[in-house]
Protein backbone atom coordinates (compact mmCIF):
# COMPACT_ATOMS: atom_id res chain seq x y z
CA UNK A 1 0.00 0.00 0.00
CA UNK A 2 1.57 3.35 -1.00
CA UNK A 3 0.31 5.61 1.58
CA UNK A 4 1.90 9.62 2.27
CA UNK A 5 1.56 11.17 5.12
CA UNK A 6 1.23 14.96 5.34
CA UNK A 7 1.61 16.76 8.64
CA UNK A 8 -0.45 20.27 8.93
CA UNK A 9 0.71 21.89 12.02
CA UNK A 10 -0.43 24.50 13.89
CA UNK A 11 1.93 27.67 12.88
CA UNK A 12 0.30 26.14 9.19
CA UNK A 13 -3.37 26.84 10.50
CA UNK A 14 -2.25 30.06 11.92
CA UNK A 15 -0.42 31.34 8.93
CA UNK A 16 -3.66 30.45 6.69
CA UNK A 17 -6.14 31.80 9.33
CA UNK A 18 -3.76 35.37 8.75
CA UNK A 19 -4.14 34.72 5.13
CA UNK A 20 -7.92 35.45 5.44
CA UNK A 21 -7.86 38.78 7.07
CA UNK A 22 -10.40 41.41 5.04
CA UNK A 23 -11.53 37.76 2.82
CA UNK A 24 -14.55 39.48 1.43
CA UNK A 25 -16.92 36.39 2.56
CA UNK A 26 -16.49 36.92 6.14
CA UNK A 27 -19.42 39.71 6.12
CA UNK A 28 -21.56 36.95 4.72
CA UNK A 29 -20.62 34.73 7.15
CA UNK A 30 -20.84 37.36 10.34
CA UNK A 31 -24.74 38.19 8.79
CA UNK A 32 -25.57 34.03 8.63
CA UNK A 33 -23.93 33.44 12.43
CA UNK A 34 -26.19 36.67 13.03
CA UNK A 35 -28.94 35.21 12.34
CA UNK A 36 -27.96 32.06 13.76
CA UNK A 37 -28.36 33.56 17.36
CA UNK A 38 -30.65 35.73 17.12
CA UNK A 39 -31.01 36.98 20.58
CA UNK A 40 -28.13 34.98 21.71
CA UNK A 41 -25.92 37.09 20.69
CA UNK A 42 -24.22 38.09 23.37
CA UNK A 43 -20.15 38.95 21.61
CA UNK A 44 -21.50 40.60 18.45
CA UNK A 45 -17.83 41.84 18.53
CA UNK A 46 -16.23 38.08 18.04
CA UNK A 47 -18.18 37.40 15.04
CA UNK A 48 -15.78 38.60 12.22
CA UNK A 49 -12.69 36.22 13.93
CA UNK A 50 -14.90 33.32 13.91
CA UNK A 51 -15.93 34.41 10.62
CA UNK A 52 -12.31 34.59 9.77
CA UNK A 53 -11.79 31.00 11.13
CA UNK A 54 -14.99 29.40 9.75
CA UNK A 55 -13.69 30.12 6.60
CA UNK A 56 -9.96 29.31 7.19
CA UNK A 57 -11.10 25.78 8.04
CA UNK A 58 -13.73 25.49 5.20
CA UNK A 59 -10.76 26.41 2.90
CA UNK A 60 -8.36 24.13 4.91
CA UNK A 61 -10.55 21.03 3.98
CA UNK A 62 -11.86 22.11 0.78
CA UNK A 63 -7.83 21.91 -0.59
CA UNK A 64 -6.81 19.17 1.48
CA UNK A 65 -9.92 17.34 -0.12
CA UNK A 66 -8.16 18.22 -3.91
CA UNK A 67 -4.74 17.10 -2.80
CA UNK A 68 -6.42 13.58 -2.18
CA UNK A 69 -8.24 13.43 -4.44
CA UNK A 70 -5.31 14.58 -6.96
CA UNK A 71 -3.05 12.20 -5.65
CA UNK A 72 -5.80 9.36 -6.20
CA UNK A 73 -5.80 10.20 -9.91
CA UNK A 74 -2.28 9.79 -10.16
CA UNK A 75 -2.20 6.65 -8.34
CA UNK A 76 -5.12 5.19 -10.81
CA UNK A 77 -3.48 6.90 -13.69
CA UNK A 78 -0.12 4.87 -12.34
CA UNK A 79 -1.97 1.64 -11.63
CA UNK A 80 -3.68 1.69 -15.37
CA UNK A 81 -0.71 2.14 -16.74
CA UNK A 82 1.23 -0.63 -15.42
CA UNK A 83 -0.17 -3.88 -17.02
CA UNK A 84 0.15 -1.82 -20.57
CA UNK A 85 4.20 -1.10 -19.38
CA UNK A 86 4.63 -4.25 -18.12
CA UNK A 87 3.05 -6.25 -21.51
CA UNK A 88 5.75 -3.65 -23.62
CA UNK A 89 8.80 -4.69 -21.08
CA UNK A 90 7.81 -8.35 -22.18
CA UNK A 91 7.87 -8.02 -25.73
CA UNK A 92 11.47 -6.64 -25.52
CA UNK A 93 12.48 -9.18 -23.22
């Protein structure tokens, strides 16, 4: 089994969650958790962070989810490939 493993650490998360500062979803995002609480809302103030971090983590997933799913692809493309590579290594053989 050819498996890779990729660590993510923390100063990673931290460096993307900067990387979102003034994203222009987060207002959409801060109305939605808004509405969310309704009355509950009790740190209006907060909302744009979590914003902020709702969004780093959405993003987080959404490109970890492409890296997999990119490296599948190759793997398949890899795993195709091989009974056509190994049937030409035979006729030269």
């Amino acid at each position: 089994m050819n498996v890779e493993i990729e660590e993510n650490s923390e100063l990673d998360l931290f460096e993307a969650f900067n990387k979102h500062e003034g994203d222009e979803r987060i207002p959409g995002v801060v109305a939605d958790m808004e509405k969310e609480l309704g009355a509950g809302n009790k740190k209006p103030e907060i909302l744009a962070k979590l914003a902020q971090y709702e969004l780093t983590l959405l993003d987080w997933i959404e490109m970890t989810a492409k890296t997999i799913k990119k490296r599948i692809n190759i793997q398949r493309t890899q795993d195709s490939l091989l009974p056509l590579l190994l049937k030409t290594v035979r006729l030269f053989i």
